[in-house]
C-alpha atoms as a PDB file:
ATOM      1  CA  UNK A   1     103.206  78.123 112.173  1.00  0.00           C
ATOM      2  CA  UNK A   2     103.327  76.805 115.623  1.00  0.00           C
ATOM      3  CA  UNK A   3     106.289  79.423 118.051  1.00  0.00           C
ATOM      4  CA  UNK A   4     106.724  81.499 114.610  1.00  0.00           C
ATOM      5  CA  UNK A   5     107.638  85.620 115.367  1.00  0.00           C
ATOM      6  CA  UNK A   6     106.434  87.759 112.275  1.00  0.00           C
ATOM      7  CA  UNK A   7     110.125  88.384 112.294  1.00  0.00           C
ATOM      8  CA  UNK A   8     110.833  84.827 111.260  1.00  0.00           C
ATOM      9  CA  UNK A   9     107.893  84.517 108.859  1.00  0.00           C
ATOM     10  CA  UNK A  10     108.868  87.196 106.855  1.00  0.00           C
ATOM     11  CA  UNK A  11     112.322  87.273 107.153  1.00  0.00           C
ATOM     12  CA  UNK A  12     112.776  90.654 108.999  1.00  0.00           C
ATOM     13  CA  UNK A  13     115.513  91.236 111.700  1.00  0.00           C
ATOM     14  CA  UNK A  14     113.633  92.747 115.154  1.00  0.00           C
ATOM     15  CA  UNK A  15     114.975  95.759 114.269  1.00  0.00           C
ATOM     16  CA  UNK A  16     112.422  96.236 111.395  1.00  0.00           C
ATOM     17  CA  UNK A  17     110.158  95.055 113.278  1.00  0.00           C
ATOM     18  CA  UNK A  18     108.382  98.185 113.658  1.00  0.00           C
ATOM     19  CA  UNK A  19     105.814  97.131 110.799  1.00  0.00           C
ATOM     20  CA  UNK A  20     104.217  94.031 111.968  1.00  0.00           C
ATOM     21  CA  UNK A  21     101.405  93.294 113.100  1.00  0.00           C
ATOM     22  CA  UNK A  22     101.974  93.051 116.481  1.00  0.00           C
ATOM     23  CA  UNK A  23      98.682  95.386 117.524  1.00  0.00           C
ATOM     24  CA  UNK A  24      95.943  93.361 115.623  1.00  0.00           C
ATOM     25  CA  UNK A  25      97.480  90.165 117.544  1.00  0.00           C
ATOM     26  CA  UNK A  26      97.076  92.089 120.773  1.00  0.00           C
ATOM     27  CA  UNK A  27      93.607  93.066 119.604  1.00  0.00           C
ATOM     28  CA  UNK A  28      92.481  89.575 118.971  1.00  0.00           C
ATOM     29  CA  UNK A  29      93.443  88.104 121.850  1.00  0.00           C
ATOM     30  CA  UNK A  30      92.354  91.023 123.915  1.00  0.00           C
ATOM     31  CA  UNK A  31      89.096  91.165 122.609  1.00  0.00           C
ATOM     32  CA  UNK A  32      88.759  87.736 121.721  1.00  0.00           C
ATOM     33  CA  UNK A  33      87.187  88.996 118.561  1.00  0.00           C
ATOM     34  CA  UNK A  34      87.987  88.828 114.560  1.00  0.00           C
ATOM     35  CA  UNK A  35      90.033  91.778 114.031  1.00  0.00           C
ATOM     36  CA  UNK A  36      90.035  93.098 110.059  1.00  0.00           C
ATOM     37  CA  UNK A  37      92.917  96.398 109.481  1.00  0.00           C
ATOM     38  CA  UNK A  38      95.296  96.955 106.696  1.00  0.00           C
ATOM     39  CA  UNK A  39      98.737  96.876 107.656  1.00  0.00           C
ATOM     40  CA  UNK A  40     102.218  98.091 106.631  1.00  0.00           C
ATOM     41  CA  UNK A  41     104.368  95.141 106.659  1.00  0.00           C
ATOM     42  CA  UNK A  42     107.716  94.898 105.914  1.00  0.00           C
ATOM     43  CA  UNK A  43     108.541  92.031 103.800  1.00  0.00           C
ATOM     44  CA  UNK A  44     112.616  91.679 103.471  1.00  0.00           C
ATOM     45  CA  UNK A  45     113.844  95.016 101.735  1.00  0.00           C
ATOM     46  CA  UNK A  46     110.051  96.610 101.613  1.00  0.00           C
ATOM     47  CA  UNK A  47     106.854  97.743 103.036  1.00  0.00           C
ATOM     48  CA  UNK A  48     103.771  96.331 101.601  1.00  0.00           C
ATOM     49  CA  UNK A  49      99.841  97.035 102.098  1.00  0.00           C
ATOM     50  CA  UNK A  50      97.689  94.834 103.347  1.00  0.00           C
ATOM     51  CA  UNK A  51      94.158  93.576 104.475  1.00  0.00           C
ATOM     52  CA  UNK A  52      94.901  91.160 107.295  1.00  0.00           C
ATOM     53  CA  UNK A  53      92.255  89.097 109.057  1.00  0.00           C
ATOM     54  CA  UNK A  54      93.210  87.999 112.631  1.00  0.00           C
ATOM     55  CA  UNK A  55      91.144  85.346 114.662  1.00  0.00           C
ATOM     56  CA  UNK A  56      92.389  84.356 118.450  1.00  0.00           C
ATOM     57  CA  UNK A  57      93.017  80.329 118.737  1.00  0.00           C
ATOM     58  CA  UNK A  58      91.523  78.722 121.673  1.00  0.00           C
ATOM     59  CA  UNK A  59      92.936  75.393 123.261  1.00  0.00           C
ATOM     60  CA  UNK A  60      90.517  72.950 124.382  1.00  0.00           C
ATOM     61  CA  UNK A  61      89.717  74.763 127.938  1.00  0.00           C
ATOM     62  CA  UNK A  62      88.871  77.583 125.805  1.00  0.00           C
ATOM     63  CA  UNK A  63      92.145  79.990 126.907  1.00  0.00           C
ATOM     64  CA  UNK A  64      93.618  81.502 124.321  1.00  0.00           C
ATOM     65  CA  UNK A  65      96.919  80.290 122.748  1.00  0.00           C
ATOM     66  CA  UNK A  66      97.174  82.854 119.659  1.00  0.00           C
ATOM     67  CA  UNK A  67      96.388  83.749 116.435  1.00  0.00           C
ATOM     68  CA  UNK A  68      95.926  82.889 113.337  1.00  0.00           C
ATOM     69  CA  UNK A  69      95.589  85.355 110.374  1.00  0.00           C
ATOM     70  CA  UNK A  70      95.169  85.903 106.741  1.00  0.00           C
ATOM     71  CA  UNK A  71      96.943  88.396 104.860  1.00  0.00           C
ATOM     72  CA  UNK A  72      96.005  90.003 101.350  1.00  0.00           C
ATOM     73  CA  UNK A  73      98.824  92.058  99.553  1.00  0.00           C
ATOM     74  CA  UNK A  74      96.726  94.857  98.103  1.00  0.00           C
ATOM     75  CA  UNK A  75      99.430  97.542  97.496  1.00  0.00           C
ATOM     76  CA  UNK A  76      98.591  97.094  93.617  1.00  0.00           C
ATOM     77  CA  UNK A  77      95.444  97.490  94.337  1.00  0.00           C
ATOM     78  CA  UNK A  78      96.081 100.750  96.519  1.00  0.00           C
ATOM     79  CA  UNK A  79      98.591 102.250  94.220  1.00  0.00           C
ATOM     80  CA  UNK A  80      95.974 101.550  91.055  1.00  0.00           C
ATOM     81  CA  UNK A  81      93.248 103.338  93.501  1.00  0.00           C
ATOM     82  CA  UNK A  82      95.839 106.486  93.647  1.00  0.00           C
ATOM     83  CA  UNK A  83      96.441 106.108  89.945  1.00  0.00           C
ATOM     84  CA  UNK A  84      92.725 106.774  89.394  1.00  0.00           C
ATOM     85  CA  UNK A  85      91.978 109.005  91.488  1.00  0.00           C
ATOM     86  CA  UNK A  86      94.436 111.171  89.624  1.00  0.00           C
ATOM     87  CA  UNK A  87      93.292 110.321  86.163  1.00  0.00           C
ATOM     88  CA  UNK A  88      89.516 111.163  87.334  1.00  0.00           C
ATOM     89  CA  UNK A  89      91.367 114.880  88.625  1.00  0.00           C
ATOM     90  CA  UNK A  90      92.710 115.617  85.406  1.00  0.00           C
ATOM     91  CA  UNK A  91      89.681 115.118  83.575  1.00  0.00           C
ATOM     92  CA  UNK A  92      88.709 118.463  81.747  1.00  0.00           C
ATOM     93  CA  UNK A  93      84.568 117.773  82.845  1.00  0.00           C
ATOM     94  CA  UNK A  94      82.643 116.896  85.673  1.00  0.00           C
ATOM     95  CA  UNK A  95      82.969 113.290  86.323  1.00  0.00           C
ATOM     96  CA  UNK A  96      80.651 111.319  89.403  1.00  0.00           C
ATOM     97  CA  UNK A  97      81.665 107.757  89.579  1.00  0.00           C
ATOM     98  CA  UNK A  98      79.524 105.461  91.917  1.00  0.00           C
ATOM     99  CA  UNK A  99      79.716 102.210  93.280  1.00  0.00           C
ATOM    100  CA  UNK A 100      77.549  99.109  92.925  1.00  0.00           C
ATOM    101  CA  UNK A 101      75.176 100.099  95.862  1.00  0.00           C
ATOM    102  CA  UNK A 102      74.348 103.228  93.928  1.00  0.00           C
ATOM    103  CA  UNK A 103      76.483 105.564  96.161  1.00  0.00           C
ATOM    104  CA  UNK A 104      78.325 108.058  94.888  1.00  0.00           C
ATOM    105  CA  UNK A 105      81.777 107.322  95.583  1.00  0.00           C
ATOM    106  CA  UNK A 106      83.815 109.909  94.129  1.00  0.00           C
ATOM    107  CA  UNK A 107      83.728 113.186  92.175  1.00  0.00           C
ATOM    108  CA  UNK A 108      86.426 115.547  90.614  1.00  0.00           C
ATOM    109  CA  UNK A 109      86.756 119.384  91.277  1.00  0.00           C
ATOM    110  CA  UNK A 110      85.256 120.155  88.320  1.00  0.00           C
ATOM    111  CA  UNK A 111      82.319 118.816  89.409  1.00  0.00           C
ATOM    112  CA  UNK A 112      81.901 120.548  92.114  1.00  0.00           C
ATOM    113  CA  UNK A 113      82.667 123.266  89.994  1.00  0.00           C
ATOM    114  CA  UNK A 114      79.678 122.770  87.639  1.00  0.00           C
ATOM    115  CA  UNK A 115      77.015 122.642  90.291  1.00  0.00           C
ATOM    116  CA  UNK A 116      78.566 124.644  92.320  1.00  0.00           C
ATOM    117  CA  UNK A 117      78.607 122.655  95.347  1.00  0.00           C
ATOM    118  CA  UNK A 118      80.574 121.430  98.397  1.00  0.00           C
ATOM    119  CA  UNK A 119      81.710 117.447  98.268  1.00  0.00           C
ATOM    120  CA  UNK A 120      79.643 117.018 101.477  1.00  0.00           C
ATOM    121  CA  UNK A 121      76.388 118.020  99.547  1.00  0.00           C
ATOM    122  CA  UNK A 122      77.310 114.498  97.785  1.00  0.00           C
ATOM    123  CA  UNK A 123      79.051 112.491 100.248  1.00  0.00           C
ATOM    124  CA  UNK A 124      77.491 109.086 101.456  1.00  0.00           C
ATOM    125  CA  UNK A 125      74.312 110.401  99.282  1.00  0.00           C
ATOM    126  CA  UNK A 126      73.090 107.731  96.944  1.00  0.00           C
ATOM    127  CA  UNK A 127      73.350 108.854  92.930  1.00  0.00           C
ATOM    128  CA  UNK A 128      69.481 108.187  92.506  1.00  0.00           C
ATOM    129  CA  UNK A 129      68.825 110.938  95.484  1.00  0.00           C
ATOM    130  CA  UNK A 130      70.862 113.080  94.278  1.00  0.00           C
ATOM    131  CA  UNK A 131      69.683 113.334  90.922  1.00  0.00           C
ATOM    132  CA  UNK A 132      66.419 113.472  91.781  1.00  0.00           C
ATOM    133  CA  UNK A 133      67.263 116.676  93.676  1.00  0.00           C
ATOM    134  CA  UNK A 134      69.449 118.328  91.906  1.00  0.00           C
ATOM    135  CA  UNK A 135      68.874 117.335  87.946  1.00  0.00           C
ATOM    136  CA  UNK A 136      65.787 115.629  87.723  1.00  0.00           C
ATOM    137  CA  UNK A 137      64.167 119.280  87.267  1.00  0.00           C
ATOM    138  CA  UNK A 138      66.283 121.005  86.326  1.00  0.00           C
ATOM    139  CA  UNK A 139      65.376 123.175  83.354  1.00  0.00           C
ATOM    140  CA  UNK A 140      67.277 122.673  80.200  1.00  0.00           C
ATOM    141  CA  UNK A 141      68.767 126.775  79.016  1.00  0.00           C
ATOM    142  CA  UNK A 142      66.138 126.737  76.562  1.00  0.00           C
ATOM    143  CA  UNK A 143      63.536 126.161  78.553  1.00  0.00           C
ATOM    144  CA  UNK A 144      62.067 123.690  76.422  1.00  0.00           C
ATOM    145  CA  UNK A 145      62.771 120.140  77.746  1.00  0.00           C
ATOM    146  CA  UNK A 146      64.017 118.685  80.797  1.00  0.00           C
ATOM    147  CA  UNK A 147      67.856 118.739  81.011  1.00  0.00           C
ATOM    148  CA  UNK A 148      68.988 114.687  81.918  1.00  0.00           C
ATOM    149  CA  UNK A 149      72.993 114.285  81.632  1.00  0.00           C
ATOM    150  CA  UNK A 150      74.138 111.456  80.913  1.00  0.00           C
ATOM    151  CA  UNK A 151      76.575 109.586  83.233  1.00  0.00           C
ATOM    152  CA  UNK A 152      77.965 106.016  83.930  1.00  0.00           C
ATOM    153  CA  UNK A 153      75.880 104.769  86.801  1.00  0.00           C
ATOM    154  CA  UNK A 154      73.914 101.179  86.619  1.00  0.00           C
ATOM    155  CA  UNK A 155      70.493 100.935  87.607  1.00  0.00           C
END
C-alpha cells in the first residue's frame, strides 16, 4: 500500500498510535535485514498479538524505499497457550509435556515436586536425556524391577 501510515491501514487515529509497528520498520530499513517480533497492535477499539515479518524494499539503485510486512493475528493462539498452561498447573500429578524435537517444554509444580528438583535441572534438556538420567535406573520401591513411568512423549 504505496504512502499508507499504519494509522490509515488499520484505522487508528495517531493518537493510538503508540502500538504500531513503527520499531520493526526502523529495524528493517536500518539493518537492511528481515526482521521477525510479535507486536501489540491496535486494531480500531483493540490490541491484538501478532507475529509480523518485515522485509526493507529496495528501488532499482538498490536504496531503500520501505517495507513490506506480513502480519499473523495469533492472540488466540496466545490466549489458548495461557489457557494451558493453567490447565497443566492444576493437574493433581506430575505432568512433562515435550515438543516435537524431543525437548521438554514444560512441566507443572508438582513435578518438580515428585523428583524433587529445580525447573533448570530440566530446562532446554531433551526428554530422552533426561530420562536416561534420572528414571532409566531408577529402582522400582520393591526393588524388584526397573521403575519406567509412563508419559506422552513420541519417539
Amino acid at each position: 500500500m504505496e504512502n499508507k501510515t499504519h494509522e490509515d491501514i488499520w484505522g487508528v487515529s495517531p493518537q493510538e498510535d503508540e502500538f504500531s509497528c513503527h520499531e520493526t520498520d526502523r529495524a528493517a530499513i536500518e539493518t537492511g535485514e528481515t526482521v521477525t517480533a510479535e507486536e501489540v497492535v491496535q486494531t480500531g477499539n483493540e490490541k491484538r498479538l501478532f507475529k509480523t515479518i518485515k522485509t526493507p524494499i529496495r528501488g532499482l539503485d538498490g536504496e531503500i524505499l520501505g517495507t513490506v510486512g506480513i502480519a499473523h493475528d495469533i492472540t488466540t493462539l496466545f490466549n489458548l497457550n495461557v489457557e494451558v498452561d493453567l490447565f497443566i498447573e492444576v493437574m493433581p500429578f506430575p505432568l512433562m509435556i515435550c515438543d516435537f524435537d524431543e525437548q521438554i517444554a514444560k512441566v507443572n509444580a508438582n513435578f518438580l515436586e515428585f523428583f524433587e528438583i529445580d525447573i533448570e535441572a530440566v530446562a532446554g534438556v531433551s526428554w530422552r536425556e533426561w530420562y536416561e538420567r534420572n528414571i532409566l535406573h531408577e529402582i522400582s520401591p520393591t526393588g524388584e524391577e526397573i521403575y519406567i513411568p509412563m508419559g506422552i512423549c513420541h519417539f
